[in-house]
Protein backbone atom coordinates (compact mmCIF):
# COMPACT_ATOMS: atom_id res chain seq x y z
CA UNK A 1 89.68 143.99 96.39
CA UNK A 2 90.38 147.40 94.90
CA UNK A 3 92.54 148.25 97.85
CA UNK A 4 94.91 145.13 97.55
CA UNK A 5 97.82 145.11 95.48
CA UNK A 6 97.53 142.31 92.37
CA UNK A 7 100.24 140.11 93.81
CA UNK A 8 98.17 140.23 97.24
CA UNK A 9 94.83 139.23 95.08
CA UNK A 10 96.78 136.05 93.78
CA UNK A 11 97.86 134.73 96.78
CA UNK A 12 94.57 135.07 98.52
CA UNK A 13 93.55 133.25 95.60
CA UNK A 14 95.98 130.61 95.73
CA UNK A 15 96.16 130.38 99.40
CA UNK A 16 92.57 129.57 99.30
CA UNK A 17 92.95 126.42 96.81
CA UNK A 18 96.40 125.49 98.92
CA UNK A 19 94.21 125.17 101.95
CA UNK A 20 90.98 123.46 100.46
CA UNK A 21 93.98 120.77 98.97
CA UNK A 22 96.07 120.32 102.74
CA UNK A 23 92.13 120.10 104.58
CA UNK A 24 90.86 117.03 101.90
CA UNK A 25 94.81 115.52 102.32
CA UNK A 26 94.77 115.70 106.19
CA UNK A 27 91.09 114.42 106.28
CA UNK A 28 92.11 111.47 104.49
CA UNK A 29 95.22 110.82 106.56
CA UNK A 30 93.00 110.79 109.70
CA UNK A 31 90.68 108.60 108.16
CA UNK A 32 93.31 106.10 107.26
CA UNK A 33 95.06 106.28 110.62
CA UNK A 34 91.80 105.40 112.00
CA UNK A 35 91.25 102.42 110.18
CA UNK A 36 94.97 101.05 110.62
CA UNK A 37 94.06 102.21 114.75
CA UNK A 38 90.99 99.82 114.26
CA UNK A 39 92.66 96.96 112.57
CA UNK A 40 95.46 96.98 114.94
CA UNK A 41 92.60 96.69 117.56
CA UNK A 42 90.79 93.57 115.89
CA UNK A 43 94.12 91.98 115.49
CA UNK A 44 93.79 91.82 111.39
CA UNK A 45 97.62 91.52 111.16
CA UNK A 46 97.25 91.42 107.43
CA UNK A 47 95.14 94.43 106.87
CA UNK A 48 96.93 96.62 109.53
CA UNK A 49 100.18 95.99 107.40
CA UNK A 50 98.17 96.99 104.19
CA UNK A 51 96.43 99.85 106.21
CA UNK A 52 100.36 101.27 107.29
CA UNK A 53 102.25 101.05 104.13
CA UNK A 54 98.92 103.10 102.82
CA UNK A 55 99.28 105.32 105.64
CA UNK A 56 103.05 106.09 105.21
CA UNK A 57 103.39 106.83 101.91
CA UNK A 58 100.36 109.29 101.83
CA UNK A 59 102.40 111.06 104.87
CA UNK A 60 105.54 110.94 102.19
CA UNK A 61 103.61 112.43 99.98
CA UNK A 62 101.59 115.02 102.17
CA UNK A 63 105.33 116.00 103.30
CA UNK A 64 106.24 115.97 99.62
CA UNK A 65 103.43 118.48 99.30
CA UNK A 66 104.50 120.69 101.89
CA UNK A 67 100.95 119.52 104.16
CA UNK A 68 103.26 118.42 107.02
CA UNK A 69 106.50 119.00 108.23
CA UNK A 70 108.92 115.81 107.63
CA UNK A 71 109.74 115.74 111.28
CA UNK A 72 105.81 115.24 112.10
CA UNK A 73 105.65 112.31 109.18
CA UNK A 74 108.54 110.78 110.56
CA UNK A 75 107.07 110.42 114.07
CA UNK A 76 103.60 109.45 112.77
CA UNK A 77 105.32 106.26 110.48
CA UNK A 78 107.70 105.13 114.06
CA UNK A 79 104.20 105.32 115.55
CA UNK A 80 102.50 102.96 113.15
CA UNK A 81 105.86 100.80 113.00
CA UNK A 82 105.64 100.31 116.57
CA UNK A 83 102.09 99.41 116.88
CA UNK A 84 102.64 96.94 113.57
CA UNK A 85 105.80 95.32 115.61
CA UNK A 86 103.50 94.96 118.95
CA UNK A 87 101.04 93.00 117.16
CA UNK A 88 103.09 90.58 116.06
CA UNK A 89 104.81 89.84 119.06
């Protein structure tokens, strides 16, 4: 890195740990959509409402983060609403 300027060596750096941080919080947020997906499946009322307040507030707070834009949280939480409200109809 002798060619790069210091302020360019620091945000290679930091970009680095930024995107190790958004892969482990997006894997996660799959993996819990997956499971509220599968409980809404079974019919497990009760863990699919567990499984969805989970889910939301980790996309609050991957939004919080800057992981995802708000708009794409927003319309991942009216998805999981809806499937919650379909079960118990």
């Amino acid at each position: 890195m002798a060619m790069t300027s210091k302020s360019a060596a620091k945000r290679l750096r930091n970009s680095v740990k930024t995107n190790l941080r958004n892969r482990a919080r997006k894997s996660e947020l799959k993996t819990l959509e997956k499971s509220f997906r599968a409980a809404v499946a079974a019919g497990d009322k009760e863990a699919a409402a567990a499984l969805c307040s989970k889910c939301c507030s980790r996309y609050d707070k991957a939004v919080k983060a800057g992981t995802y834009h708000v708009n794409k949280a927003a319309n991942k939480k009216g998805q999981f609403d809806k499937l919650l409200a379909g079960m118990q109809a």
